[in-house]
Protein backbone atom coordinates (compact mmCIF):
# COMPACT_ATOMS: atom_id res chain seq x y z
CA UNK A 1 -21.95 9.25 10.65
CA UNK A 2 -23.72 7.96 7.10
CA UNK A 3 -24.29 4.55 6.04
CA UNK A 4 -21.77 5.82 3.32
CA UNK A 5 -19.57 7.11 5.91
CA UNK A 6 -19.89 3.86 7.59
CA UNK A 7 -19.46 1.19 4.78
CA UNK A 8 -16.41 2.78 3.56
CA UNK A 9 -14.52 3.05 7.09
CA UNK A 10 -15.17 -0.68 7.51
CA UNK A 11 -14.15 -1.25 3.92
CA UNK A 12 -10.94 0.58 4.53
CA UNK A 13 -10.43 -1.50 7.48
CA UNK A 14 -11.17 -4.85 5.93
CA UNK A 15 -8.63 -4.10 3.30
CA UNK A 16 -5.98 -3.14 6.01
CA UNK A 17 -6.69 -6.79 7.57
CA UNK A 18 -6.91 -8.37 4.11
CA UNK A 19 -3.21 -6.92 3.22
CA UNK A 20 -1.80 -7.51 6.73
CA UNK A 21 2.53 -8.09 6.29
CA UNK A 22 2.03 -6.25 2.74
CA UNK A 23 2.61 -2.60 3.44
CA UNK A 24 3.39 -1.56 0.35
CA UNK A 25 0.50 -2.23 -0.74
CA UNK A 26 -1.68 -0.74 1.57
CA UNK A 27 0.09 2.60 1.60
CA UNK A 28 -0.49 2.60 -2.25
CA UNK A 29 -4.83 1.85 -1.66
CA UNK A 30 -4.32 4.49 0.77
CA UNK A 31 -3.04 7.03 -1.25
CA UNK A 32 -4.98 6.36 -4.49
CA UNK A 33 -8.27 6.53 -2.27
CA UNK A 34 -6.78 10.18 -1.05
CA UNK A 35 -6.31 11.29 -4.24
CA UNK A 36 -9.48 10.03 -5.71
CA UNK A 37 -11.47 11.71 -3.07
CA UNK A 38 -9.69 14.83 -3.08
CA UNK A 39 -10.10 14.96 -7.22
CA UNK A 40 -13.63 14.06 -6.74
CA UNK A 41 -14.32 16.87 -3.81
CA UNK A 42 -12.42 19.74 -5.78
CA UNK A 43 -14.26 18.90 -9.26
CA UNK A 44 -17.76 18.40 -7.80
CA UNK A 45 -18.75 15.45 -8.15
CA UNK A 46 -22.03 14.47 -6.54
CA UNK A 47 -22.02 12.43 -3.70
CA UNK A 48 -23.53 8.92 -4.52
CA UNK A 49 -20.24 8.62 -7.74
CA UNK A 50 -17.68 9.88 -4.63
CA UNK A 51 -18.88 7.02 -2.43
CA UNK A 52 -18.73 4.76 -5.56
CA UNK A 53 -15.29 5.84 -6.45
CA UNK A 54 -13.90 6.12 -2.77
CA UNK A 55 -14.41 2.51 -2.54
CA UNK A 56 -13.34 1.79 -6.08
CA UNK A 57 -10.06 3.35 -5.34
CA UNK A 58 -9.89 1.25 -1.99
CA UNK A 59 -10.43 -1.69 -3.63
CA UNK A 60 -9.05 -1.32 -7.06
CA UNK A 61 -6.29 -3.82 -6.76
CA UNK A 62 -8.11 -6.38 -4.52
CA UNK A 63 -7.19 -9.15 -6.92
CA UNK A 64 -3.29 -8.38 -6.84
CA UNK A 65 -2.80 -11.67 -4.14
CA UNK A 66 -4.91 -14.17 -5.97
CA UNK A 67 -3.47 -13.47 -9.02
CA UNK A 68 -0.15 -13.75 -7.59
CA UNK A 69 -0.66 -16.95 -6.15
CA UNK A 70 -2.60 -17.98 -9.09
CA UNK A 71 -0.52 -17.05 -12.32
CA UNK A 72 3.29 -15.85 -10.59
CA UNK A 73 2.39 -12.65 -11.65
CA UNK A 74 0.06 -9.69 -10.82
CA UNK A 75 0.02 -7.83 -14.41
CA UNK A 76 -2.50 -5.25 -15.10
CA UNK A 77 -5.17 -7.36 -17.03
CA UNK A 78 -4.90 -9.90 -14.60
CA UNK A 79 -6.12 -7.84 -12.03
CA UNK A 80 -8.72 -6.58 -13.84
CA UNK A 81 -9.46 -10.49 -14.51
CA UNK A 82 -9.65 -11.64 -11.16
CA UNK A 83 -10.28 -8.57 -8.58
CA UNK A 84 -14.04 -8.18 -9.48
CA UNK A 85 -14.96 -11.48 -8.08
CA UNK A 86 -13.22 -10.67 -5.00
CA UNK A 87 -14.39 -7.35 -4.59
CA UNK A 88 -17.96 -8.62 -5.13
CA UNK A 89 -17.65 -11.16 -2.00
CA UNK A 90 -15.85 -8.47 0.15
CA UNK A 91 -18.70 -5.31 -1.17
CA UNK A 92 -21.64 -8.52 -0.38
CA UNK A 93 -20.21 -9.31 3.25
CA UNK A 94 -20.23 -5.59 3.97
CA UNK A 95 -22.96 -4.84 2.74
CA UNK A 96 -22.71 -2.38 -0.16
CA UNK A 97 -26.16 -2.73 -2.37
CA UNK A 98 -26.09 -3.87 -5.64
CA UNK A 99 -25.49 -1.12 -7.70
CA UNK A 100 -22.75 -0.15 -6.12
CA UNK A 101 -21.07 -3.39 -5.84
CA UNK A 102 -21.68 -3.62 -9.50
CA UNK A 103 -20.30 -0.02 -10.18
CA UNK A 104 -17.32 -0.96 -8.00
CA UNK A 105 -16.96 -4.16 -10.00
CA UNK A 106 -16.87 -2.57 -13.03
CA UNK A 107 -14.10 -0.13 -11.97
CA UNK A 108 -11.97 -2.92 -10.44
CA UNK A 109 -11.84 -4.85 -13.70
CA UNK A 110 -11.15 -1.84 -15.88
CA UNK A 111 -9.41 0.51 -13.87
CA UNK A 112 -5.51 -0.58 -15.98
CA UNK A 113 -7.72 0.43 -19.07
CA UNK A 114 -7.44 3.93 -20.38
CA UNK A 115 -9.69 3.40 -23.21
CA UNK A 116 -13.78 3.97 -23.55
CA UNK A 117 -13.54 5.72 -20.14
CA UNK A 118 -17.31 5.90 -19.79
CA UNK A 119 -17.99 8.06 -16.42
CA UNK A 120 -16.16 10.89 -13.66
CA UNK A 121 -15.45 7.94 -11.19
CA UNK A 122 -13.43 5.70 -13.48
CA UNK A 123 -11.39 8.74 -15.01
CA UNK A 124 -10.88 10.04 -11.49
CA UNK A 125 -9.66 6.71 -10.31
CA UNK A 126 -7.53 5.95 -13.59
CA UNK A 127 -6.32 9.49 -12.35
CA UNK A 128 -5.46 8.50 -8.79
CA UNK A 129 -3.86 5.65 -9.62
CA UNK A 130 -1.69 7.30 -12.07
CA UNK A 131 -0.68 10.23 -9.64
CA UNK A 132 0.66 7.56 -7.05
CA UNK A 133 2.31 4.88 -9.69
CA UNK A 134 4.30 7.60 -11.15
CA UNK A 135 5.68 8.76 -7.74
CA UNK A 136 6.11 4.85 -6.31
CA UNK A 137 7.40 3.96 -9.52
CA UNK A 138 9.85 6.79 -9.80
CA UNK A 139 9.45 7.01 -13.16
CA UNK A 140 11.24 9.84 -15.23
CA UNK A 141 9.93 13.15 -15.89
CA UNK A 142 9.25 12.18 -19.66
CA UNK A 143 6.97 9.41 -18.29
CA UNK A 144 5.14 11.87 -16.10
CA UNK A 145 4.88 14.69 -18.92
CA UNK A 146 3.16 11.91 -21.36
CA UNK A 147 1.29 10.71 -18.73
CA UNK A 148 -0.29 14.00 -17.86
CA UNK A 149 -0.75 15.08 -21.89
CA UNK A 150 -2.67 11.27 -22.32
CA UNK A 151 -4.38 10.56 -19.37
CA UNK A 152 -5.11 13.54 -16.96
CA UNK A 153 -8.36 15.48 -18.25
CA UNK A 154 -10.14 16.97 -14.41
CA UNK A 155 -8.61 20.14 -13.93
CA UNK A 156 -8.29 19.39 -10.63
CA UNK A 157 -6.32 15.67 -11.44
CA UNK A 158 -3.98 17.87 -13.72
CA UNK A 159 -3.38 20.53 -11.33
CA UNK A 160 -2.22 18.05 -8.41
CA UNK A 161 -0.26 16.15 -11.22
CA UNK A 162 1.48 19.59 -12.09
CA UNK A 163 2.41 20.17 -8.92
CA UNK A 164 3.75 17.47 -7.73
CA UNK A 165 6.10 16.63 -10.56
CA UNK A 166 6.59 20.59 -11.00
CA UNK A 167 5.16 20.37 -14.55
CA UNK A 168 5.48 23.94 -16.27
């Protein structure tokens, strides 16, 4: 097994543990890090941006208990607010270098933006995340079909999208 390999099994784990009673949650981190992986294996990408965006994708909501506690409420830019700082800690205890932690950082505190997407590891996780909000939040089929026509742009995030909602 890879260092990679490595830091992101324990980083799954730790995030099982740091969610423990909160299922729902962790079935969501879960499934966004499937998709994101399976995106990033089907369109290419090369391997250092996969492990970046595996753990982005585990990670992405890490601030959704703080800012619960904090504000009442766990709103988009909040998370994006407060999740960096706690991925940092987690990424630092783990191990992750620097660059990575930053990367990851960066993702966590923009990943509810859908503007100035500036690389293949934060449209592939704006991607994921979409895929498994519009199932979990059982949105209609109007939702979805705007959803894919402004947000999906990897062939391979549009193709899963397609099928799954059976898009024409």
């Amino acid at each position: 097994m890879t260092n990679t390999e490595n830091l992101l099994k324990q980083l799954h784990y730790e995030m099982i543990r740091m969610y423990t009673g909160d299922p729902k949650r962790i079935q969501h981190f879960c499934k966004v890090h499937g998709y994101a992986k399976l995106i990033a294996e089907l369109e290419g990408v090369d391997a250092d941006t996969k492990f970046i965006l595996e753990a982005a994708a585990l990670v992405h909501d890490i601030g959704i208990h703080l800012c619960e506690e904090k504000y009442g409420s766990c709103g988009g830019a909040l998370q994006e607010k407060e999740g960096p700082n706690v991925a940092k800690k987690l990424l630092y205890r783990l191990g992750f270098n620097n660059e990575a932690s930053e990367r990851v950082q960066y993702l966590v505190g923009h990943h509810h933006t859908y503007t100035n997407i500036d690389g293949i590891d934060y449209r592939i996780l704006v991607e994921a995340d979409f895929l498994v909000n519009l199932y979990e939040d059982n949105l209609p089929i109007e939702a979805v079909k705007k959803a894919y026509d402004t947000i999906f742009e990897t062939s391979a995030g549009k193709n899963i999208c397609k099928a799954m909602f059976g898009l024409q």
